[in-house]
C-alpha atoms as a PDB file:
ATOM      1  CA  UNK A   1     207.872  -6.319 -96.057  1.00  0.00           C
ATOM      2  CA  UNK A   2     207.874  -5.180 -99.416  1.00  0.00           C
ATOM      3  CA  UNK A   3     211.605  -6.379-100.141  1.00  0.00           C
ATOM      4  CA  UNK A   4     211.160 -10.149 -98.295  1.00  0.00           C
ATOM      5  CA  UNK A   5     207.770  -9.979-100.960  1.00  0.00           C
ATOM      6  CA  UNK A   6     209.967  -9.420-103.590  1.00  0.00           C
ATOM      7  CA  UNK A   7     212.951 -11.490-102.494  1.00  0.00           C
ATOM      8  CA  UNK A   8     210.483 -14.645-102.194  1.00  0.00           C
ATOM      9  CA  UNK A   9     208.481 -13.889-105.178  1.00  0.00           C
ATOM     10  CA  UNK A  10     212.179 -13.482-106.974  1.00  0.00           C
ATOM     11  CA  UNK A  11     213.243 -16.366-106.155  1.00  0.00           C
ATOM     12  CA  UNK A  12     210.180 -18.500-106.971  1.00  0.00           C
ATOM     13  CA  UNK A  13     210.556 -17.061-110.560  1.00  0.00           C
ATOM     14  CA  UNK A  14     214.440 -17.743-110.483  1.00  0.00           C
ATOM     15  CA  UNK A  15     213.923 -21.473-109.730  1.00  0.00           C
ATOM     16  CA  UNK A  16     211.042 -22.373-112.576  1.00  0.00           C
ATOM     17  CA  UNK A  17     213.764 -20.605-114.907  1.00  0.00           C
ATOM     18  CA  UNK A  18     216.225 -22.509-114.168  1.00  0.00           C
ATOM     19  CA  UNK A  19     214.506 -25.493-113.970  1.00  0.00           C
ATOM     20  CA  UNK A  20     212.442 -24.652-117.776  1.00  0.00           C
ATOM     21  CA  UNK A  21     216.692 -24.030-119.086  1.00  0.00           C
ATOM     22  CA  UNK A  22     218.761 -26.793-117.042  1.00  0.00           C
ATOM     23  CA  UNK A  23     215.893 -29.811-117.304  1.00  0.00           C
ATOM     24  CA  UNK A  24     213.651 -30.878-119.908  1.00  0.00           C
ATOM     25  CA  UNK A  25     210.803 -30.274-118.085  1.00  0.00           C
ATOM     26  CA  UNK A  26     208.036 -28.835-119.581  1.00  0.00           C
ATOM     27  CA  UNK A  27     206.336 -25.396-118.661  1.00  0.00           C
ATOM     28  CA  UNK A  28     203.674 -27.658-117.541  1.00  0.00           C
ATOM     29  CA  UNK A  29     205.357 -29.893-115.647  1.00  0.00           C
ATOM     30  CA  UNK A  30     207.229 -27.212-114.034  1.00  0.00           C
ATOM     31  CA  UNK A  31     203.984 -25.349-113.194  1.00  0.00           C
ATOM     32  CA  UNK A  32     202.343 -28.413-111.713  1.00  0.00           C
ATOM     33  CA  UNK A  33     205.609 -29.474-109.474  1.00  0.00           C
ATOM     34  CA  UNK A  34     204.798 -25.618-107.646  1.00  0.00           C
ATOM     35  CA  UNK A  35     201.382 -26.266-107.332  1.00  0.00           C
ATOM     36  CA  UNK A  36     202.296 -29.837-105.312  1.00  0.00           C
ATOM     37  CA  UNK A  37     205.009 -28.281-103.592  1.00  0.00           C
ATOM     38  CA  UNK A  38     202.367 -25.140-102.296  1.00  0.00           C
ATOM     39  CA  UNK A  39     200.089 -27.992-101.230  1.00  0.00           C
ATOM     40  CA  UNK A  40     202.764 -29.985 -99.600  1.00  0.00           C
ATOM     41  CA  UNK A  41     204.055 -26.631 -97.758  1.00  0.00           C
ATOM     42  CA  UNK A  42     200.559 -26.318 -96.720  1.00  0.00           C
ATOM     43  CA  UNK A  43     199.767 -29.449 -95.503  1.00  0.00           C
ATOM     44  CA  UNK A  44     202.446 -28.969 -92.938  1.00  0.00           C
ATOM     45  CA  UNK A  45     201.259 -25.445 -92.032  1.00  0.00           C
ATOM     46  CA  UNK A  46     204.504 -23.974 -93.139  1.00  0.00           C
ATOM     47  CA  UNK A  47     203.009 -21.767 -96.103  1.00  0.00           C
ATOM     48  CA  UNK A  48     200.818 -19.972 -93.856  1.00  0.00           C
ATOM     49  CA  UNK A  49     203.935 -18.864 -91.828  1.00  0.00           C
ATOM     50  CA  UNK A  50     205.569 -17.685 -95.428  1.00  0.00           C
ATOM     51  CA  UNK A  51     202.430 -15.798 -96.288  1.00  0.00           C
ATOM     52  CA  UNK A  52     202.934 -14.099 -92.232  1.00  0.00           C
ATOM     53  CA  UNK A  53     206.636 -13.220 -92.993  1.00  0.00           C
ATOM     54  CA  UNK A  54     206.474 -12.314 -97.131  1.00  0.00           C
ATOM     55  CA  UNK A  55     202.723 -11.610 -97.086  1.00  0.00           C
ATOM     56  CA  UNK A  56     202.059 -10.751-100.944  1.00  0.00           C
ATOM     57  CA  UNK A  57     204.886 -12.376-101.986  1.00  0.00           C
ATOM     58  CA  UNK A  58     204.036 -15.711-101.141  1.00  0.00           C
ATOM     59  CA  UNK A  59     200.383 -15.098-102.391  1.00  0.00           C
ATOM     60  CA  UNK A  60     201.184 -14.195-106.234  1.00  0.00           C
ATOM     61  CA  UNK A  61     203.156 -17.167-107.379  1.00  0.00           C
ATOM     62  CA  UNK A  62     201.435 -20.703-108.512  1.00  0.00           C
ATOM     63  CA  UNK A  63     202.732 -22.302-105.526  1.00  0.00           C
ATOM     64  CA  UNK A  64     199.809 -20.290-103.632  1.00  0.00           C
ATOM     65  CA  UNK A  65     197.162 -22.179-105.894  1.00  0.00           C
ATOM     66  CA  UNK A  66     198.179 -25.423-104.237  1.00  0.00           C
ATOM     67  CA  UNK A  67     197.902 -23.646-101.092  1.00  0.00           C
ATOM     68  CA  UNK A  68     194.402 -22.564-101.487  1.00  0.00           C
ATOM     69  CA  UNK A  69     193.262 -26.015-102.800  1.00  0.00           C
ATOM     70  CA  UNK A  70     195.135 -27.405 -99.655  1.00  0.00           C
ATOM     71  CA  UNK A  71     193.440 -24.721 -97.097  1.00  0.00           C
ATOM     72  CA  UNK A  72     190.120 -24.860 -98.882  1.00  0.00           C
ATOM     73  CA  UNK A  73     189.663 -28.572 -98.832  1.00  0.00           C
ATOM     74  CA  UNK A  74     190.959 -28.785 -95.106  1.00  0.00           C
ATOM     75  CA  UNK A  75     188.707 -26.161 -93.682  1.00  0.00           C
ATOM     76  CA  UNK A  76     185.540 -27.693 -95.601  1.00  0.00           C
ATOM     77  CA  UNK A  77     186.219 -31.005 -94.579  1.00  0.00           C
ATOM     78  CA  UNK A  78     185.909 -30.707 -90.999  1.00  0.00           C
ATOM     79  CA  UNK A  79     182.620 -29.580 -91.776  1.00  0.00           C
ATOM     80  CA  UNK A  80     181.643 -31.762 -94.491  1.00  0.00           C
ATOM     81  CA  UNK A  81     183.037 -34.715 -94.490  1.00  0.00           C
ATOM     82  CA  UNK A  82     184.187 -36.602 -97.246  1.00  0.00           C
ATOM     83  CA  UNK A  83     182.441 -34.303 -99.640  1.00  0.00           C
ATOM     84  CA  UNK A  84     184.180 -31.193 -98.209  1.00  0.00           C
ATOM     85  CA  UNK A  85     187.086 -32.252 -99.992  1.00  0.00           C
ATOM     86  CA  UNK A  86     185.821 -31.265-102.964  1.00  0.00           C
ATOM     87  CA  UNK A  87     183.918 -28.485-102.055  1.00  0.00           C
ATOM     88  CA  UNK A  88     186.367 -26.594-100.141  1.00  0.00           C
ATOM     89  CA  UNK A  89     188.835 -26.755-102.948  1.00  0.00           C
ATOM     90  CA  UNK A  90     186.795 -24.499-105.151  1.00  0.00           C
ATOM     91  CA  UNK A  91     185.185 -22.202-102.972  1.00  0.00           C
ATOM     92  CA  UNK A  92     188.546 -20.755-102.651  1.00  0.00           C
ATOM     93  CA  UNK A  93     189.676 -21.171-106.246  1.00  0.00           C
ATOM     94  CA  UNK A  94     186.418 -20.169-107.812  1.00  0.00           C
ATOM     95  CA  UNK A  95     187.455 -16.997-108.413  1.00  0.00           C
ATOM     96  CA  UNK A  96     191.194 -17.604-109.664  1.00  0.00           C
ATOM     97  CA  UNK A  97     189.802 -20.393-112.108  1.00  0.00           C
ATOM     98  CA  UNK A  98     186.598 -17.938-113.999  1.00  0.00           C
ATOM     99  CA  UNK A  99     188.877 -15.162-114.426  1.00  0.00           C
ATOM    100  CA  UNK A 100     191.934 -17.992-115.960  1.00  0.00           C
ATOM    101  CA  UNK A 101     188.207 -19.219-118.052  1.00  0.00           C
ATOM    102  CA  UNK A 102     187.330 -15.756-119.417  1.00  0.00           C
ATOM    103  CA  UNK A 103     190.617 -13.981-120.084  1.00  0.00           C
ATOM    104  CA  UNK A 104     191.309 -16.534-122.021  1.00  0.00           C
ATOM    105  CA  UNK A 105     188.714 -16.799-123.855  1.00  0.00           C
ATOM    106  CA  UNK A 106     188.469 -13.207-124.879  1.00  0.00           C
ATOM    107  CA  UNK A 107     192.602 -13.182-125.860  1.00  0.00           C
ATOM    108  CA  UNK A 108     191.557 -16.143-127.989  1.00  0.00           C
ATOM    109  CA  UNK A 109     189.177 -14.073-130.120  1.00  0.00           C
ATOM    110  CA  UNK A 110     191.558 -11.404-130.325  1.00  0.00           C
ATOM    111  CA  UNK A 111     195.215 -13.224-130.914  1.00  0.00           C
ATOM    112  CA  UNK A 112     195.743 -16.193-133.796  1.00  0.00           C
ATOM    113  CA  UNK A 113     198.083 -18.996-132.442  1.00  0.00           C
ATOM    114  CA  UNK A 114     201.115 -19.586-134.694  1.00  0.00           C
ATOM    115  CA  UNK A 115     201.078 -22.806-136.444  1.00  0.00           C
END
C-alpha cells in the first residue's frame, strides 16, 4: 500500500513538473488543470477506485480537491436539489479551504514578498 501511495503520489508530482518545465503553463494553470482532471475522474467514479487501490496517495495531491468538490456536490444534491450543488461542495472543503485562509495569513505577517 504504502509503495502504490507513493508511486501515484510520485507520479502526480512528476507530471505538474514536467508540465511547469516543457509548457508555458503557469503554476496556476497547471494547478487548476489537476483540480478538473480530479473532478472529471470523479464524475466517472474512477477516483474513488484510485483512492481503494493507492489510498493516501491519491488523497494528498490537488487532484483530490476536485474530487471532494465533485463527491460533495453529488451527495448533497440528491438531497437538496439545485442548491445542494453548492452546499455539498464546501461541506467537504470547509476544512481544506480555513486552514489554506489562516496559514496564510499568519506566513504573511511573518515573511516579506520579494519585489
Amino acid at each position: 500500500m504504502y509503495i502504490m501511495s507513493f508511486l501515484f503520489c510520485g507520479t502526480i508530482c512528476m507530471l505538474g513538473q514536467l508540465l511547469l518545465d516543457n509548457t508555458k503553463l503557469t503554476p496556476g494553470h497547471i494547478t487548476t488543470i489537476f483540480v478538473v482532471i480530479g473532478a472529471a475522474l470523479d464524475i466517472f467514479n474512477i477516483y474513488d477506485y484510485l483512492i481503494l487501490k493507492v489510498s493516501g496517495g491519491a488523497l494528498v495531491p490537488i487532484t483530490s480537491f476536485g474530487h471532494l468538490l465533485i463527491h460533495g456536490a453529488m451527495e448533497s444534491a440528491g438531497t437538496y436539489g439545485l442548491m445542494g450543488l453548492v452546499m455539498g461542495m464546501f461541506n467537504l472543503t470547509a476544512s481544506g479551504i480555513c486552514s489554506a485562509i489562516i496559514f496564510s495569513f499568519f506566513l504573511s505577517l511573518i515573511f516579506v514578498p520579494k519585489d
